[in-house]
Protein backbone atom coordinates (compact mmCIF):
# COMPACT_ATOMS: atom_id res chain seq x y z
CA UNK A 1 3.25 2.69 -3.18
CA UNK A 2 3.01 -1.10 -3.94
CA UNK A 3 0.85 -4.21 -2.64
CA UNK A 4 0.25 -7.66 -3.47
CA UNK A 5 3.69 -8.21 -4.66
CA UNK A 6 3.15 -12.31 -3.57
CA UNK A 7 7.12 -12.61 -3.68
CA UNK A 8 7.07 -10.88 -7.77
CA UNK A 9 9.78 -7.97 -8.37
CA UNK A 10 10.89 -7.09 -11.49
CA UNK A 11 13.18 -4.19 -13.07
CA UNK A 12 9.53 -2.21 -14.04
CA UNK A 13 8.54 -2.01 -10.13
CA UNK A 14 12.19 -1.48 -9.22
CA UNK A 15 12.15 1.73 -11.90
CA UNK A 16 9.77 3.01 -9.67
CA UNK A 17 11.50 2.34 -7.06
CA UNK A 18 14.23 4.10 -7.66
CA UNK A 19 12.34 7.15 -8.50
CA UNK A 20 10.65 7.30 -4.74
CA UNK A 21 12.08 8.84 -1.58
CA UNK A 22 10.46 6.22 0.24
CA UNK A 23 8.30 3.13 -0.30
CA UNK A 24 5.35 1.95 0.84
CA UNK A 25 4.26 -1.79 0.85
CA UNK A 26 0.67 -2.20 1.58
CA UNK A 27 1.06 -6.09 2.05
CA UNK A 28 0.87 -9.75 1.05
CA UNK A 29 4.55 -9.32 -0.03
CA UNK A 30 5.45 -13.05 -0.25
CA UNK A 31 9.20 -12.99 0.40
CA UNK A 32 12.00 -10.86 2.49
CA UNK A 33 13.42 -11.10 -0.83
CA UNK A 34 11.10 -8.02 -1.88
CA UNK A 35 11.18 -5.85 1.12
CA UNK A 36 15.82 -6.63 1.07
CA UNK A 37 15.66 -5.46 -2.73
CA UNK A 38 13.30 -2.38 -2.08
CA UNK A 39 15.27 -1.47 1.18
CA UNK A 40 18.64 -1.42 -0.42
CA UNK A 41 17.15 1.36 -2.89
CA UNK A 42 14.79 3.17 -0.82
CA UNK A 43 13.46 3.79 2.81
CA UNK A 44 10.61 0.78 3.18
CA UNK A 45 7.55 0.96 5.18
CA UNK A 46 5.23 -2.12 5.15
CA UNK A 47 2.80 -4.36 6.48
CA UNK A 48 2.67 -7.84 6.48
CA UNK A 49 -0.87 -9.30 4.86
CA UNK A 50 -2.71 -12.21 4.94
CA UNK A 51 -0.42 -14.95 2.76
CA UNK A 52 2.32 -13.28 4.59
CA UNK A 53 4.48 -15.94 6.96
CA UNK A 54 5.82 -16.04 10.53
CA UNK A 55 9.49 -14.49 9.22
CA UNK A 56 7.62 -11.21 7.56
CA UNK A 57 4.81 -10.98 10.55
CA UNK A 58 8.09 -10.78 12.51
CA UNK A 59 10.05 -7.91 10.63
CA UNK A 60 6.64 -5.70 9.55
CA UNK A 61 3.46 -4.84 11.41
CA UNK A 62 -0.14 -5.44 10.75
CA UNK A 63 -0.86 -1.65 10.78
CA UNK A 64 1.24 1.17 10.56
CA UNK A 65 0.45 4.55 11.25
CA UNK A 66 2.46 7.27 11.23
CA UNK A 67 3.26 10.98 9.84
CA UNK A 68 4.35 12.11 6.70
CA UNK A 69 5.10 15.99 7.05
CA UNK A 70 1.66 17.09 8.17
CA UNK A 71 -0.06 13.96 6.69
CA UNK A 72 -1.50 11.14 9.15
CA UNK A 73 -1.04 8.21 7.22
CA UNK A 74 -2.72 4.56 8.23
CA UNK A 75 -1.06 1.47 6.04
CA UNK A 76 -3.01 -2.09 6.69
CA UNK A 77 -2.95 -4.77 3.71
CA UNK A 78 -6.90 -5.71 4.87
CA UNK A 79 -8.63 -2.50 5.41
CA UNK A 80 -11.97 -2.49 3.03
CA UNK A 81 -13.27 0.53 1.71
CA UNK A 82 -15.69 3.73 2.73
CA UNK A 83 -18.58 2.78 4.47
CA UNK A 84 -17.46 -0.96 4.20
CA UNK A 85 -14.54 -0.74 6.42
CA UNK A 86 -13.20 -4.17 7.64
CA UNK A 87 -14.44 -5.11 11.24
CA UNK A 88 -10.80 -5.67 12.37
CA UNK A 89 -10.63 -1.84 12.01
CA UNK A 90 -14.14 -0.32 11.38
CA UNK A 91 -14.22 1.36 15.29
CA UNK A 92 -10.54 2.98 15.70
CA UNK A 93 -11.10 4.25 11.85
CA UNK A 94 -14.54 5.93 12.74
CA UNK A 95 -13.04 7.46 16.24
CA UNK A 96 -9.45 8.60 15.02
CA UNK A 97 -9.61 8.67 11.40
CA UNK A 98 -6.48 9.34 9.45
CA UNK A 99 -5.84 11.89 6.67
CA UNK A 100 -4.60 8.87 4.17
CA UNK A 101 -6.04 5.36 4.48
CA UNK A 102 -4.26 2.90 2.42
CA UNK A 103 -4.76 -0.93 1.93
CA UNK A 104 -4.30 -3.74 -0.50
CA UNK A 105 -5.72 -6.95 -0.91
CA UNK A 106 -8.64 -6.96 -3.09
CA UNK A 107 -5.76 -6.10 -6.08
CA UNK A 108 -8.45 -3.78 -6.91
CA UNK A 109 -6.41 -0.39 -7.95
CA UNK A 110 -8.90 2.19 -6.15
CA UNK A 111 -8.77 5.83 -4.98
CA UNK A 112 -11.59 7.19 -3.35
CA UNK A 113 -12.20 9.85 -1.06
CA UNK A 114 -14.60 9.44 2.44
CA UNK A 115 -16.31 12.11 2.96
CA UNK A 116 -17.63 10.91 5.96
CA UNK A 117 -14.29 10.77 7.22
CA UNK A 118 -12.87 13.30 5.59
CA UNK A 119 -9.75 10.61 4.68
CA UNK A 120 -8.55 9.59 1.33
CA UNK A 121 -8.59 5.88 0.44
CA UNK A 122 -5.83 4.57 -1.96
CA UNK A 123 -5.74 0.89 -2.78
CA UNK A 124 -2.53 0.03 -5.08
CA UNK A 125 -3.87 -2.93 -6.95
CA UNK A 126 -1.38 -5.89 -7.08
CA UNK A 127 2.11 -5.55 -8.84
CA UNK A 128 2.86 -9.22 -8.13
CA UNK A 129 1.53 -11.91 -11.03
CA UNK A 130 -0.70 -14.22 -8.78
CA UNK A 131 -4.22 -12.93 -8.54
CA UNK A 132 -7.02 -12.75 -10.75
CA UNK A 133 -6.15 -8.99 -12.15
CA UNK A 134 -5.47 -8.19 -15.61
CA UNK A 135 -3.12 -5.46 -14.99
CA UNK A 136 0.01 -4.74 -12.73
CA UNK A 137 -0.46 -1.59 -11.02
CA UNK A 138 1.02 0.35 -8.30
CA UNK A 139 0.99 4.38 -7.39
CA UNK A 140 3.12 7.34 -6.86
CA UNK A 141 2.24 10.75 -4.94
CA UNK A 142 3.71 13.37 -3.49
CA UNK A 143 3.22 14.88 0.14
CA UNK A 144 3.75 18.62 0.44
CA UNK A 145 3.17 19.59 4.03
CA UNK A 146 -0.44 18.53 4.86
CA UNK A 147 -1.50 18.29 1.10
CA UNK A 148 -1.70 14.67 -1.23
CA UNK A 149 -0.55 15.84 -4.89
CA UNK A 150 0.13 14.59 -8.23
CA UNK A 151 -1.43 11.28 -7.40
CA UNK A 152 -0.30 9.21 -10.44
CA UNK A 153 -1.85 5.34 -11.25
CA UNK A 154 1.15 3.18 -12.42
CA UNK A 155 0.02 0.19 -15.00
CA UNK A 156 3.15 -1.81 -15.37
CA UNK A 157 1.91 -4.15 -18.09
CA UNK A 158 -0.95 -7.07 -18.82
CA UNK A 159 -0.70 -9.95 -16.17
CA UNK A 160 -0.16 -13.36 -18.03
């Protein structure tokens, strides 16, 4: 799971990659470029985020929600974080919340878990190299029926 890629692959993310069954792409991916590369490699699902243009809001969704074996997954590249949900989202979260909340954006790497909710948040970081983090991240997990394992935090190298 990837975000903030701003239209930056490289061989490290693309190890990764490789690795996955599928991908996920939690937005602001800068170029088709990224998403053609990823999809040759691996089944892609993605949303398009905020520096995103017309060509990528065309191909990818805002949102997209969907199952993963027994796990209801919700992918949006602005979503904010428990109890500070963004507004675009705060009332459908609250009244069908899903299992696994993921967003992007802040290039924040953050896992936390709602208990509220009873969802787990992931946010990826950025793996691109325009932002103001210091490190390239991105995650990996595995889904095993209606269970989240081995959740494992990816730090591809210093930003410069």
């Amino acid at each position: 799971m990837l975000s903030d890629t701003h239209g930056f692959i490289d061989q490290q993310i693309l190890k990764y990659v490789k690795l996955a069954d599928e991908v996920w792409h939690a937005g602001d991916i800068g170029s088709l470029y990224i998403t053609d590369t990823i999809s040759e490699l691996k089944p892609l699902r993605a949303v398009y985020g905020n520096i995103d243009d017309a060509q990528l809001r065309l191909e990818f969704p805002e949102n997209n929600r969907f199952m993963c074996e027994g796990v209801d997954v919700w992918i949006t590249h602005i979503g904010g974080y428990p109890n500070r949900y963004d507004l675009r989202i705060r009332e459908e979260i609250k009244k069908n919340p899903p299992k696994l909340f993921i967003s992007g954006h802040s290039h924040i790497l953050k896992v936390q878990f709602d208990k509220k909710l009873d969802l787990l948040h992931l946010n990826p970081g950025a793996c691109g190299k325009y932002g103001f983090h210091q490190v390239r991240t991105m995650m990996r997990f595995e889904i095993e029926g209606d269970q989240i394992k081995k959740l494992e935090i990816i730090e591809l190298e210093k930003r410069v």
